[in-house]
Protein backbone atom coordinates (compact mmCIF):
# COMPACT_ATOMS: atom_id res chain seq x y z
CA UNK A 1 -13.79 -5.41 -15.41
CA UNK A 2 -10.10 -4.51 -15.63
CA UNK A 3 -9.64 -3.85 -19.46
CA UNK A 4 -13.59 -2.96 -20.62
CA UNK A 5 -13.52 0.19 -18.18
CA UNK A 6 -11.10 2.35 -19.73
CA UNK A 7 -12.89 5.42 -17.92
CA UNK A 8 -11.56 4.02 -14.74
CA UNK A 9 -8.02 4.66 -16.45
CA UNK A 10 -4.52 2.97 -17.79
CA UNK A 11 -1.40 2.69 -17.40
CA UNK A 12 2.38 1.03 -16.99
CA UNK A 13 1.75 -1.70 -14.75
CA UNK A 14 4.04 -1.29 -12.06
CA UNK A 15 6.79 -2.50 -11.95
CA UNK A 16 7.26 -1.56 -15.58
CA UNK A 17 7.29 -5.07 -17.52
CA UNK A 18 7.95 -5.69 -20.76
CA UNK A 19 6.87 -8.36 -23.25
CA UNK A 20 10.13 -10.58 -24.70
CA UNK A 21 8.07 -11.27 -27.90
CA UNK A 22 7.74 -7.89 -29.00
CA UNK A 23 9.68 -5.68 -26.80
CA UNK A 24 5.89 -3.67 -25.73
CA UNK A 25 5.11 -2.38 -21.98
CA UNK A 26 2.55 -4.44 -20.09
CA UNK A 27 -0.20 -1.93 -19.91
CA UNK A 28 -3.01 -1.84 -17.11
CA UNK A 29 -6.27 -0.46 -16.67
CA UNK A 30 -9.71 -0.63 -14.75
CA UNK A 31 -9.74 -2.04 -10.91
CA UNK A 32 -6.73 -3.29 -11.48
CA UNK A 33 -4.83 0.11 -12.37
CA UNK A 34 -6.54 1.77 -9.32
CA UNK A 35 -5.15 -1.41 -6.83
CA UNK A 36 -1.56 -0.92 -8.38
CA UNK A 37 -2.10 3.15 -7.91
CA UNK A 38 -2.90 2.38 -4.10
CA UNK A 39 0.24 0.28 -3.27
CA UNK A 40 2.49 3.02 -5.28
CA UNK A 41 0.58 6.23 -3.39
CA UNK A 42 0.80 4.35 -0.03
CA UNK A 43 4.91 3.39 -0.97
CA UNK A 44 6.06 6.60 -2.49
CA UNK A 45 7.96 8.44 0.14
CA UNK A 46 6.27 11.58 0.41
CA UNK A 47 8.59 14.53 -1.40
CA UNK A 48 10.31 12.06 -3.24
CA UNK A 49 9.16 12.84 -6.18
CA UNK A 50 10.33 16.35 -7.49
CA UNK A 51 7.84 17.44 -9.90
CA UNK A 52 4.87 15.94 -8.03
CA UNK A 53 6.10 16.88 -4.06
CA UNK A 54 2.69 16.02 -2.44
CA UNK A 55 2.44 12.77 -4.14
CA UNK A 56 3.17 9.72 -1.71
CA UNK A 57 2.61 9.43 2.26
CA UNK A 58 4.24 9.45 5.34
CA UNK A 59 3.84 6.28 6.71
CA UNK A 60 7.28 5.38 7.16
CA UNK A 61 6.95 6.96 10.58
CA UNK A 62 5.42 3.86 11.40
CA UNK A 63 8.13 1.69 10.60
CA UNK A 64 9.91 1.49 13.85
CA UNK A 65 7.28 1.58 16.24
CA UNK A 66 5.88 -0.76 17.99
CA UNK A 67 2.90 -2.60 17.02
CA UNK A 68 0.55 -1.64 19.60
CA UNK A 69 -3.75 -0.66 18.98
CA UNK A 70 -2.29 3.11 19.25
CA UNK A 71 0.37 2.70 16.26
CA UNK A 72 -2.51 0.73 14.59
CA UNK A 73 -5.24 2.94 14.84
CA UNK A 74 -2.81 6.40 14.01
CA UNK A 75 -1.45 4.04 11.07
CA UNK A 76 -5.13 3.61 9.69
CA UNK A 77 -6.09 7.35 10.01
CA UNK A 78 -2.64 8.18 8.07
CA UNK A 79 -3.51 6.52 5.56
CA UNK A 80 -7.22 7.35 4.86
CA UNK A 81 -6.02 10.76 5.13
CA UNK A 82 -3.61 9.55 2.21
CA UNK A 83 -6.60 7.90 0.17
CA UNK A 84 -9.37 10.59 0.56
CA UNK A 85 -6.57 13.42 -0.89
CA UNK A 86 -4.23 11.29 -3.29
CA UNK A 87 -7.10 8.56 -5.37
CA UNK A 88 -10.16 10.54 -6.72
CA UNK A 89 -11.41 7.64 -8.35
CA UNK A 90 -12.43 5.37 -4.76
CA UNK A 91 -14.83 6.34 -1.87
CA UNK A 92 -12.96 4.62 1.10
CA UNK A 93 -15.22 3.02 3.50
CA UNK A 94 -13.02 1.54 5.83
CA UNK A 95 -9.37 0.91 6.87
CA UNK A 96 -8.93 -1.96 9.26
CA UNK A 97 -5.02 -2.06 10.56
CA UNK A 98 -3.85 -5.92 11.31
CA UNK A 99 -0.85 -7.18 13.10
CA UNK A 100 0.53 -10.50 13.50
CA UNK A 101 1.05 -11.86 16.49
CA UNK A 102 4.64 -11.60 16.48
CA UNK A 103 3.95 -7.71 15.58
CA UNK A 104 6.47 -8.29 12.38
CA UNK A 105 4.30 -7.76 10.36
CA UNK A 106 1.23 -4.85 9.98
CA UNK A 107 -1.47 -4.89 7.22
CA UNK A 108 -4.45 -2.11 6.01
CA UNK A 109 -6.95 -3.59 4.84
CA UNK A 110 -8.72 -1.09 2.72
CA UNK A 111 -12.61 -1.49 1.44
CA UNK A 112 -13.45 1.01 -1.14
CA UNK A 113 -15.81 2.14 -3.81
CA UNK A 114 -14.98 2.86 -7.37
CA UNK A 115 -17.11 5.93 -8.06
CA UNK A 116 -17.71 5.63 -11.46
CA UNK A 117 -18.93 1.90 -11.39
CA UNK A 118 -20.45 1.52 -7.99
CA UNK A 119 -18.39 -1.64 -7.10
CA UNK A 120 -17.02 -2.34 -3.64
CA UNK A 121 -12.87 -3.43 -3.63
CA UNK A 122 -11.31 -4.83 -0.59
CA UNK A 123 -7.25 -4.73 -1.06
CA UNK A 124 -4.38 -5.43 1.56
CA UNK A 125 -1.81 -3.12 1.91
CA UNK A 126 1.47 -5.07 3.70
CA UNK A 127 2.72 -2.25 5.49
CA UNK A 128 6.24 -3.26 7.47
CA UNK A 129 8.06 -6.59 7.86
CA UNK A 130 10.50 -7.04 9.55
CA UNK A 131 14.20 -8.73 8.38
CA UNK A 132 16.19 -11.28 9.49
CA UNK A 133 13.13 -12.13 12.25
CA UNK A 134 14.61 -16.07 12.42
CA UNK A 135 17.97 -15.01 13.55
CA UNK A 136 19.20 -17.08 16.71
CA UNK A 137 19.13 -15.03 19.87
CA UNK A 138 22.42 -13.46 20.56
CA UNK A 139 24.30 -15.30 23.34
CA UNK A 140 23.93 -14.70 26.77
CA UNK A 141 27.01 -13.23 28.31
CA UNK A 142 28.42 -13.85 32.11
CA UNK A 143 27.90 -16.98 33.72
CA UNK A 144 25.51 -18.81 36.50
């Protein structure tokens, strides 16, 4: 359904790509330009943007806390907050935060509906990974 629902809207694909052949901009539209518009709404730094200052979120906030059901379940209301005011074209019906069992790593996993078509989504939303997590552990200082 991505290309034969042009009501659902087109775009850049993001990142911007363009074709070697002929030098055009990858273009896309449907489900799949909705999918790319959540992971750019939930990235964008809130502000960041001068002439659209409410575009984007907040959950960078998130980034440094720990990965306990709290952070989770204030992580998953931030960003159906987000959703419900920044993509008129999806009904969200659920947000389900994950963590891994290291806590590295925290994922939405968003199930919507496209209005205009009726048709459920699910999409994953990586939220925060952490760097360098297979560095050796520092070593121990003072003896026994």
């Amino acid at each position: 359904m991505g290309h034969d629902a042009p009501f659902l809207g087109r775009g850049w694909s993001f990142p911007p790509v363009f074709n070697a052949a002929d030098a055009s901009l990858s273009m896309v539209a449907g489900v799949e330009n909705i999918a790319q518009s959540l992971n750019l709404l939930l990235a964008t730094l809130r502000g960041s943007r001068a002439l659209l200052p409410d575009f984007g979120s907040n959950l960078n906030q998130f980034v440094f806390r720990r990965s306990d059901a709290q952070t989770l379940e204030e992580l998953a209301e931030a960003a159906r907050f987000i959703l419900l005011h920044g993509e008129p074209r999806i009904v969200v019906e659920a947000v389900t935060p994950q963590a891994s069992p290291d806590g590295s790593l925290m994922q939405l996993a968003i199930t919507y509906r496209v209005t205009q078509t009726n048709t459920r989504h699910n999409h994953v939303y990586p939220f925060a990974a952490l760097e360098g997590s297979n560095l050796a552990p520092p070593p121990q200082v003072g003896g026994s």
